[in-house]
N, C-alpha and C. Protein backbone atom coordinates (compact mmCIF):
# COMPACT_ATOMS: atom_id res chain seq x y z
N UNK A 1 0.83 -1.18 0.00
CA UNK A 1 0.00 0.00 0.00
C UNK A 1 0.87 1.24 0.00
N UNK A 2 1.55 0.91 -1.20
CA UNK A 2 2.20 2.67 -1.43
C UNK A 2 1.74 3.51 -1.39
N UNK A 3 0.66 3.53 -2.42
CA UNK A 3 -0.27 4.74 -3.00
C UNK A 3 0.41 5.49 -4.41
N UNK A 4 1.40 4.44 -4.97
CA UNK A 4 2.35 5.06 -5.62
C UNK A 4 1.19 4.84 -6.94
N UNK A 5 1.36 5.42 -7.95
CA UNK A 5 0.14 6.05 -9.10
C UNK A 5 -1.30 6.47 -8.95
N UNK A 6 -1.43 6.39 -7.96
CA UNK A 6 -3.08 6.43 -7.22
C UNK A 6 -3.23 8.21 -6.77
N UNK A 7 -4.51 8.59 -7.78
CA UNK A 7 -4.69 9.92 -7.06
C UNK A 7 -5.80 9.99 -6.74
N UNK A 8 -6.13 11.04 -5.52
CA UNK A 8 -7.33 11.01 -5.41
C UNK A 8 -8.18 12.21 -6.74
N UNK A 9 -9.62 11.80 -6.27
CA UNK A 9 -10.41 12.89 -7.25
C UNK A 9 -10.94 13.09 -6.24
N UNK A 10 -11.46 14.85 -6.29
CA UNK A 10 -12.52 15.36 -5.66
C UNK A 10 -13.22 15.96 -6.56
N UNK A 11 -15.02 15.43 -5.68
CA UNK A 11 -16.12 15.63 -5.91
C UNK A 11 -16.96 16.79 -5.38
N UNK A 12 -17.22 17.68 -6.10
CA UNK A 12 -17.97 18.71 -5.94
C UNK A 12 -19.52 18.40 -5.47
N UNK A 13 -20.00 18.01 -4.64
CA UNK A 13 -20.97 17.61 -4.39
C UNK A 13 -22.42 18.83 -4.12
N UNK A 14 -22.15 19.57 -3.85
CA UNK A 14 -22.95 20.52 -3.55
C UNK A 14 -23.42 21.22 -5.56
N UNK A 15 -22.90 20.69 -6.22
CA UNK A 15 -23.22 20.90 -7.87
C UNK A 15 -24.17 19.49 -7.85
N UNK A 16 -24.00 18.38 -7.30
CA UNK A 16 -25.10 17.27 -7.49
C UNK A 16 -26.30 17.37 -6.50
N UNK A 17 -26.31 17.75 -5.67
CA UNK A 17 -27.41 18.40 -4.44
C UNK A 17 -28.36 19.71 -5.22
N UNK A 18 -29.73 18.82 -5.55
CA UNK A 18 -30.32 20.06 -6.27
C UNK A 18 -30.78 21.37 -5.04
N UNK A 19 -30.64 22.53 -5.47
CA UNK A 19 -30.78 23.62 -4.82
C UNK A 19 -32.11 23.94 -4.35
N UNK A 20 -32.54 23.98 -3.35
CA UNK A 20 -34.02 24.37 -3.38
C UNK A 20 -34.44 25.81 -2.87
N UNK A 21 -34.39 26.65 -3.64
CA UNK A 21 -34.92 28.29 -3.11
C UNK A 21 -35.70 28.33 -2.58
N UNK A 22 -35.76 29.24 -1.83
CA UNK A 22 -36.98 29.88 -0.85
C UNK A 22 -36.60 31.42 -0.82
N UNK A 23 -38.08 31.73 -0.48
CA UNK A 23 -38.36 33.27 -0.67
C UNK A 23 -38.13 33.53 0.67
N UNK A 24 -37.52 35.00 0.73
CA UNK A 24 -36.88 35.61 2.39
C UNK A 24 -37.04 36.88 2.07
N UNK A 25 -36.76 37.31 3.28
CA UNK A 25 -37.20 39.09 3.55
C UNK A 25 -35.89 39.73 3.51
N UNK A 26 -35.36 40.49 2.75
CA UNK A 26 -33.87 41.17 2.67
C UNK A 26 -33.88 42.14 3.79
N UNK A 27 -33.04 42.59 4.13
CA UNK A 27 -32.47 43.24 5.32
C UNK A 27 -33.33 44.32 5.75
N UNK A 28 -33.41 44.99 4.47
CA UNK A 28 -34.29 46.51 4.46
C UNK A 28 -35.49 46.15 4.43
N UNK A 29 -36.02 45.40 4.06
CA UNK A 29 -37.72 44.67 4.61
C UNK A 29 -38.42 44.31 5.72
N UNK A 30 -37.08 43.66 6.48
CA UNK A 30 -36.68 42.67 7.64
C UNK A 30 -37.19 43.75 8.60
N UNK A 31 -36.38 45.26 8.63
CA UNK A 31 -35.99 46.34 9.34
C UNK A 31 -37.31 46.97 9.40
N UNK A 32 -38.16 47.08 8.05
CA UNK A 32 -39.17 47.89 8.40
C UNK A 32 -39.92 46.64 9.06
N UNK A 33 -39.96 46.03 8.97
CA UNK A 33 -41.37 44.89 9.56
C UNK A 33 -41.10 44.90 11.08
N UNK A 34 -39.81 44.65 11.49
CA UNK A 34 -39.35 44.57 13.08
C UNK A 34 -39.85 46.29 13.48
N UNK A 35 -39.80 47.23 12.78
CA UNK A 35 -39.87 48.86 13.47
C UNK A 35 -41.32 48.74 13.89
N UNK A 36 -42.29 48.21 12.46
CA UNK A 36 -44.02 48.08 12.93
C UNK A 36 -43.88 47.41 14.45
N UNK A 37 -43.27 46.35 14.32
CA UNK A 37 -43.32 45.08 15.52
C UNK A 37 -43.20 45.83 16.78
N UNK A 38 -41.80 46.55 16.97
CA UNK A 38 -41.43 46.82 17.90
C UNK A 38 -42.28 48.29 18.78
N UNK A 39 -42.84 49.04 17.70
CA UNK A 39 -44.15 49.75 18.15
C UNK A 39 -45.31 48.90 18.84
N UNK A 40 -45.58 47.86 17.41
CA UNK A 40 -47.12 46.91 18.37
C UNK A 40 -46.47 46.84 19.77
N UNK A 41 -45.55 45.78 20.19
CA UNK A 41 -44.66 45.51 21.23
C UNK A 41 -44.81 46.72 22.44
N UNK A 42 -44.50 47.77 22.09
CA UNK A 42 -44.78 48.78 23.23
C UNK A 42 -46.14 49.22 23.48
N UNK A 43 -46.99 49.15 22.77
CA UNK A 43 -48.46 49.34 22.51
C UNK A 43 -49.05 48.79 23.54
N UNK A 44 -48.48 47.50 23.33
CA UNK A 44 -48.98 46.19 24.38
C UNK A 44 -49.88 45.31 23.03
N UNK A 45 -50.01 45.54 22.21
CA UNK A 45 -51.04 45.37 21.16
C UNK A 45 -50.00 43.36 21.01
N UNK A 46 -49.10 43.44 20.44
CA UNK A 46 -48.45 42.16 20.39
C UNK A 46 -47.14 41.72 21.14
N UNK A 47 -47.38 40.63 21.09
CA UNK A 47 -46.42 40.04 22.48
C UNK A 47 -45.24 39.03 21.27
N UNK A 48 -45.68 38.20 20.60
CA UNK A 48 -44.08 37.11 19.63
C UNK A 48 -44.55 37.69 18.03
N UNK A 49 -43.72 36.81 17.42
CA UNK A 49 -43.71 36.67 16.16
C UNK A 49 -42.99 35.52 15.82
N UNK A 50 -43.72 34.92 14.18
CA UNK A 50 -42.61 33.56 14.00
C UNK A 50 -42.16 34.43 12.54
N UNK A 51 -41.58 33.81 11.83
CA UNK A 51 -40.76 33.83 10.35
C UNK A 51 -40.61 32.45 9.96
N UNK A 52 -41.17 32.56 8.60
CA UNK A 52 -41.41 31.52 7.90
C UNK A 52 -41.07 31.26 6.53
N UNK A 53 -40.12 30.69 6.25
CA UNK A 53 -39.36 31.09 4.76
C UNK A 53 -39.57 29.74 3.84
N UNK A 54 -40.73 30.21 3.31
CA UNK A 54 -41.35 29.11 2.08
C UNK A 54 -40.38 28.69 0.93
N UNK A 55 -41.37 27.99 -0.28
CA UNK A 55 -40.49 28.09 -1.67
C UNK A 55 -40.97 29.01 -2.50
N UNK A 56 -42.52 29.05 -1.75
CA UNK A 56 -43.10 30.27 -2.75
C UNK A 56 -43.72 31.41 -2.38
N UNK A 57 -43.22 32.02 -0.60
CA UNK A 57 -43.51 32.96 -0.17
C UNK A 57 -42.67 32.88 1.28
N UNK A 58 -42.67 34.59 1.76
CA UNK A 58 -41.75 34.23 2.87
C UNK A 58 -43.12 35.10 4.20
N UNK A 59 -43.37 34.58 5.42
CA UNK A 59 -44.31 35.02 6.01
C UNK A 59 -43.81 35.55 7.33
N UNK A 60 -43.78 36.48 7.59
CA UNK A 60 -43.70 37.36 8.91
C UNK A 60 -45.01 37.11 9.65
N UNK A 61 -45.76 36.24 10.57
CA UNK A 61 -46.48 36.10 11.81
C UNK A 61 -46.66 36.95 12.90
N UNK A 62 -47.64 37.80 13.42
CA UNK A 62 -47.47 38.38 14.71
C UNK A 62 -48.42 37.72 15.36
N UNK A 63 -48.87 37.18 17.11
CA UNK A 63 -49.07 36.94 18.19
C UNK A 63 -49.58 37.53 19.17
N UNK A 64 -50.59 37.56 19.83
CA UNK A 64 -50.80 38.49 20.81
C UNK A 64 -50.38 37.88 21.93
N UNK A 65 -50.14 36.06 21.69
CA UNK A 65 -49.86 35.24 22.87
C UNK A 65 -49.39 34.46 22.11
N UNK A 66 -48.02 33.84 22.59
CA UNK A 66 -47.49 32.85 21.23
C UNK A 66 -48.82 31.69 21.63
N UNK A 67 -49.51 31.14 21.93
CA UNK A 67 -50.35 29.58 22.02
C UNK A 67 -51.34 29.83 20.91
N UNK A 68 -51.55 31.40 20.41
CA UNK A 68 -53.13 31.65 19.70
C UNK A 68 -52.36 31.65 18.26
N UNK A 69 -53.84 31.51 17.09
CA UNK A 69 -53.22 32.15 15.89
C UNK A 69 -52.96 32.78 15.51
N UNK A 70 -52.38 33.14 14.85
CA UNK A 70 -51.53 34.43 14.55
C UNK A 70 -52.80 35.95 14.13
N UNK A 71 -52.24 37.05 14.79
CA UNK A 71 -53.28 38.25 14.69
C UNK A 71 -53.26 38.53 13.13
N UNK A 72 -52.15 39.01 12.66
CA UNK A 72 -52.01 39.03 11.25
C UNK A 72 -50.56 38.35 10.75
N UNK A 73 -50.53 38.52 9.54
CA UNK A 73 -49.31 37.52 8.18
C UNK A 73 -48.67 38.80 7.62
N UNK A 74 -47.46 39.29 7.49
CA UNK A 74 -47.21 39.81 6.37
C UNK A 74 -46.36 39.30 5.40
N UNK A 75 -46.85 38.56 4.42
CA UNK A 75 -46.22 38.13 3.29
C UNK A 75 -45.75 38.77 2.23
N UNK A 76 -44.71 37.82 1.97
CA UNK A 76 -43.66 38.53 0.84
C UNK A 76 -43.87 37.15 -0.62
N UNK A 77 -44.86 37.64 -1.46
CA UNK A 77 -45.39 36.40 -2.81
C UNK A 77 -44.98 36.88 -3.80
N UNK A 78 -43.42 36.64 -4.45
CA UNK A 78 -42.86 37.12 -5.81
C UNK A 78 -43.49 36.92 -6.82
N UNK A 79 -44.24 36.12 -6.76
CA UNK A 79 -45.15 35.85 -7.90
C UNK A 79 -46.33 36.33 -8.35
N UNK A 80 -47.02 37.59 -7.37
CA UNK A 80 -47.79 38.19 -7.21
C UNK A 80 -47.02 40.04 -7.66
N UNK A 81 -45.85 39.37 -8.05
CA UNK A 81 -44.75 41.15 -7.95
C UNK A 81 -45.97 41.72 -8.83
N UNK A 82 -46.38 41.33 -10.11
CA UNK A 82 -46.62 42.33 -11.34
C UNK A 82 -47.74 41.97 -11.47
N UNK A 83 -48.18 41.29 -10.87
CA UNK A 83 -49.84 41.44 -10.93
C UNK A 83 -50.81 42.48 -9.58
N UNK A 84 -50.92 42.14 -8.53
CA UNK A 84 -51.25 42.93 -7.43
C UNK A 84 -49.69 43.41 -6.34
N UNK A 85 -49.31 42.66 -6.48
CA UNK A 85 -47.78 43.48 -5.64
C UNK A 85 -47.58 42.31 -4.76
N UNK A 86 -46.14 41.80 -4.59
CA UNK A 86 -45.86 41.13 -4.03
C UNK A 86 -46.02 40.93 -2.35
N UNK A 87 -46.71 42.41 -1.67
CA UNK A 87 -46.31 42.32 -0.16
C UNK A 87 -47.87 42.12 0.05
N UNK A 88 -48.02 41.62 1.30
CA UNK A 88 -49.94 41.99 1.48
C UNK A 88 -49.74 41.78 3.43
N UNK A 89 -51.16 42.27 3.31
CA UNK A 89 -50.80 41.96 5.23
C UNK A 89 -52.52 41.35 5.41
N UNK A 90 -52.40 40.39 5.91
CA UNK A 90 -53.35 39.46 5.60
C UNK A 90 -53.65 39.18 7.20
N UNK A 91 -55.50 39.49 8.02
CA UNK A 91 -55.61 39.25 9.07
C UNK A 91 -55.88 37.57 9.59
N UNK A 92 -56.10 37.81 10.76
CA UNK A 92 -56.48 36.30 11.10
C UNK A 92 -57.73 35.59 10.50
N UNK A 93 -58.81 35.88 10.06
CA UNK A 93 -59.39 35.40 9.32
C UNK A 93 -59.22 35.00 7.73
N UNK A 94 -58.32 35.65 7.46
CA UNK A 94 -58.10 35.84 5.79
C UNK A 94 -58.45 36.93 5.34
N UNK A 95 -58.73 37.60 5.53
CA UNK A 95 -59.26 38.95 5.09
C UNK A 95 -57.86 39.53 4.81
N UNK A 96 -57.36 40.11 3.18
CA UNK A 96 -56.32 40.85 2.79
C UNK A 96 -56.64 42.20 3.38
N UNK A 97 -55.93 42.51 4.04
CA UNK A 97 -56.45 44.12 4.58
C UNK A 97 -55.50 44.96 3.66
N UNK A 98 -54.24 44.67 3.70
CA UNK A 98 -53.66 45.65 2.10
C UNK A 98 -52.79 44.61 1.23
N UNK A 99 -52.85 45.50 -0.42
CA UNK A 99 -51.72 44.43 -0.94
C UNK A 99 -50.96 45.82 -1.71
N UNK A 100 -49.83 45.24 -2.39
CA UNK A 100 -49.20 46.48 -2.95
C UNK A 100 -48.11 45.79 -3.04
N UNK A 101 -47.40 46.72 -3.87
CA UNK A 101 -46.03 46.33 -4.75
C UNK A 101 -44.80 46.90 -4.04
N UNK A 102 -45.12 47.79 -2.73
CA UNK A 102 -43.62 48.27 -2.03
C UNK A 102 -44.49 48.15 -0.63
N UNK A 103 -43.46 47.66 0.02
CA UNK A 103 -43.17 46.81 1.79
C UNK A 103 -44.46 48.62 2.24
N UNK A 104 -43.61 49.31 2.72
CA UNK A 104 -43.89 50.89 3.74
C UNK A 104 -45.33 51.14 3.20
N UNK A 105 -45.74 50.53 2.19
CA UNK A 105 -47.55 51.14 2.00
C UNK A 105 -48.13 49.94 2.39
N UNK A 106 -48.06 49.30 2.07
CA UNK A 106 -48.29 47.84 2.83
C UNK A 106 -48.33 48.12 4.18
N UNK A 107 -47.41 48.70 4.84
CA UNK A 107 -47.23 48.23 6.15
C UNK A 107 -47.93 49.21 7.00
N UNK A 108 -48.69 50.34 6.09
CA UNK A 108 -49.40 51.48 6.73
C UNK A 108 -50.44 51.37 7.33
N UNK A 109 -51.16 49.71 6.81
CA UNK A 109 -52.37 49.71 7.61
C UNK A 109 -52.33 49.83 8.90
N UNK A 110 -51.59 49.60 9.62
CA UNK A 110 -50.89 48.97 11.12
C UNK A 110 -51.09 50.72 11.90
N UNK A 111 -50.80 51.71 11.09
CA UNK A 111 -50.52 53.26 11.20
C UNK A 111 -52.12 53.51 11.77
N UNK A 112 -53.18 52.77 11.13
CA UNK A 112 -54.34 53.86 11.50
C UNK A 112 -55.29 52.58 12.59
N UNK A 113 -54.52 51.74 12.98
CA UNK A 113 -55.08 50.68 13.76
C UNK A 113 -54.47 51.48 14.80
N UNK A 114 -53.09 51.94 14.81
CA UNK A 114 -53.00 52.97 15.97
C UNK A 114 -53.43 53.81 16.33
N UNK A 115 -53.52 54.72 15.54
CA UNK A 115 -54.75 55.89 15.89
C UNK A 115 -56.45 55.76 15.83
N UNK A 116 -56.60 54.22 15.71
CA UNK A 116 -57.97 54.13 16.14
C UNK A 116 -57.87 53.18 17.73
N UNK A 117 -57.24 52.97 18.18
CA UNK A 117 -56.69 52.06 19.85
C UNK A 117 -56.98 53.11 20.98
C-alpha cells in the first residue's frame, strides 16, 4: 500500500445536491417589519412573532400570545410582484387588509389601527 500512481479525485458535491430556493425578507424589509413590531410591542397590542421562509412565499407572523393564531401575516409572494404586488398583510381570518407592490404602504395599515386604539 504505497499509493504510488493512485490519485485522489474530488467531488464537488454541492453541484449534485439540487438547490431548493426559498423566498426571504432582505435586510431593508426585515428592518421595516421589526420597526411596525417593535411599536405593536410597546403598545402592548403584540407580544411574539414567528418567520417563515417558504419556496413560494416568505411570512412574517405576529401573536398576541405565542399559544393563539396568529393576529395578522405579512407576506412577501414574488409571484404576485406584477400582478397585485408582491407584499400583502393578511388578518387572522383571511381577510387581505392591504396588498401592494412596495413593503412601507403595505405596512401602513398597522398606522391607522393605531390611531384608532
Amino acid at each position: 500500500m504505497s499509493g504510488e500512481g493512485q490519485t485522489a479525485q474530488l467531488l464537488d458535491f454541492s453541484a449534485a445536491l439540487p438547490r431548493q430556493s426559498v423566498v426571504s425578507f432582505d435586510r431593508r424589509e426585515l428592518s421595516e417589519i421589526l420597526n411596525i413590531y417593535g411599536r405593536m410591542v410597546a403598545a402592548g397590542e403584540w407580544r411574539d412573532y414567528a418567520i417563515d421562509m417558504l419556496k413560494d412565499r416568505a411570512v412574517f407572523s405576529v401573536f398576541r400570545r405565542t399559544s393563539e393564531m396568529p393576529l395578522f401575516r405579512i407576506e412577501k409572494n414574488p409571484k404576485l410582484a406584477r400582478k397585485q404586488g408582491a407584499f400583502a398583510v393578511v388578518a387572522a381570518g383571511g381577510l387581505v387588509m392591504k396588498r401592494g407592490h412596495e413593503l412601507p404602504q403595505v405596512l401602513r395599515v398597522f398606522d391607522r389601527q393605531l390611531k384608532l386604539v
